[in-house]
Protein backbone atom coordinates (compact mmCIF):
# COMPACT_ATOMS: atom_id res chain seq x y z
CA UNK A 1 10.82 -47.84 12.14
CA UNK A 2 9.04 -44.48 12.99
CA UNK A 3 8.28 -44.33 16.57
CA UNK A 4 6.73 -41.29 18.25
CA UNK A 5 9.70 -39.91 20.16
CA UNK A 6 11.42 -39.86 16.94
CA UNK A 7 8.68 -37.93 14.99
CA UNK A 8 8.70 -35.37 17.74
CA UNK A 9 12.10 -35.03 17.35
CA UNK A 10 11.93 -34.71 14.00
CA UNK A 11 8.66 -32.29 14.02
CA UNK A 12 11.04 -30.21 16.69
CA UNK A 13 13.92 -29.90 14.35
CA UNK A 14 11.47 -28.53 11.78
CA UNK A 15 10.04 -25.90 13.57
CA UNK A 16 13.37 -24.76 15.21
CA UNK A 17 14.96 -24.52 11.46
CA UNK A 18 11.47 -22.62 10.57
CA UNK A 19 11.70 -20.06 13.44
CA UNK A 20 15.41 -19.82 13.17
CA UNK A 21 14.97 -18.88 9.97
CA UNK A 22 12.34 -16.38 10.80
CA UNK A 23 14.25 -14.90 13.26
CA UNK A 24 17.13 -14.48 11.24
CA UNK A 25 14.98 -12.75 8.21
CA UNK A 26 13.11 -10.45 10.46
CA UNK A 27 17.41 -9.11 12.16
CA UNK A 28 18.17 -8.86 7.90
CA UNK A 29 15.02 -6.74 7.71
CA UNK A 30 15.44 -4.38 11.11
CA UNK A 31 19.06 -3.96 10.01
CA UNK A 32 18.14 -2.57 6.51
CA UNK A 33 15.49 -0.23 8.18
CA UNK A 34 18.06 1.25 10.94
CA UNK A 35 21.16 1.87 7.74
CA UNK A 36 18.18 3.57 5.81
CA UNK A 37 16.78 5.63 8.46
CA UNK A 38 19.96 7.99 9.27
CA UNK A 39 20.24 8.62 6.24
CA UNK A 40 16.58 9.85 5.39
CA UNK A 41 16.82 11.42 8.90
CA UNK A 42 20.10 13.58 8.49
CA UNK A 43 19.49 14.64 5.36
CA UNK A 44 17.80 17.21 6.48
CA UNK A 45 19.83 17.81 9.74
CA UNK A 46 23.40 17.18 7.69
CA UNK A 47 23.62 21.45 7.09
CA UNK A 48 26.52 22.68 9.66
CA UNK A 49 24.72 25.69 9.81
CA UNK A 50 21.24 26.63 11.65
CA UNK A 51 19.05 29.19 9.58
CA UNK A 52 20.83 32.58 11.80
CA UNK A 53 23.93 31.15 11.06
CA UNK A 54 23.56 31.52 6.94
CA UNK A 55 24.38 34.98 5.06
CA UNK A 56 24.54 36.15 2.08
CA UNK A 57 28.45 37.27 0.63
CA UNK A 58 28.76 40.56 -1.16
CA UNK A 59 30.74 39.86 -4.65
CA UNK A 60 33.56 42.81 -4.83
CA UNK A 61 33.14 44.75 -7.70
CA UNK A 62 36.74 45.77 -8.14
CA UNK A 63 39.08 42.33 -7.55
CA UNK A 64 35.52 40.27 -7.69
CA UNK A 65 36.70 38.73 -3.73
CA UNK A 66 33.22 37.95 -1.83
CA UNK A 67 32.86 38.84 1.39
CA UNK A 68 30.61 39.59 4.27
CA UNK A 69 28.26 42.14 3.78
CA UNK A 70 28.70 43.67 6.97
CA UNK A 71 32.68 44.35 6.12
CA UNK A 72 35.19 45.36 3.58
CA UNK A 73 36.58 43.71 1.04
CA UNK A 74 40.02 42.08 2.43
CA UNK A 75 41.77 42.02 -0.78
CA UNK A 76 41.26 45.49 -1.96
CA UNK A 77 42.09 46.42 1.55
CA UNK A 78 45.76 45.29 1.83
CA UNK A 79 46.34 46.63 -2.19
């Protein structure tokens, strides 16, 4: 009824289910870690801008247009 040729068959079925599975669980795992790491990563890299790039707009204090501090107010310009 249970000869030995079938019980390492059996026993190799086993462990290639129980690896399988393992395998499979550890790709599930890597998978989440790579979706949550560009995210966590380019958060802080997501800004279009490097830190020369940023400035400061001047609020006009006539038609209340904001503009570049190192020129004139467009809007009260063309009036």
């Amino acid at each position: 009824m249970f000869s030995i040729p079938k019980l390492l068959v059996f026993f190799l079925i086993i462990l290639l289910v129980w690896y399988g599975f393992k395998f499979i669980e550890r790709q599930n795992h890597l998978s989440k870690d790579r979706k949550k790491k560009p995210k966590r990563e380019s958060a802080g890299d997501s800004s279009k801008f490097q830190k020369d790039e940023v400035e400061d707009l001047v609020k006009c204090p006539k038609c209340g247009n904001y503009f570049s501090s190192g020129s004139s107010c467009t809007i009260c310009m063309s009036e």
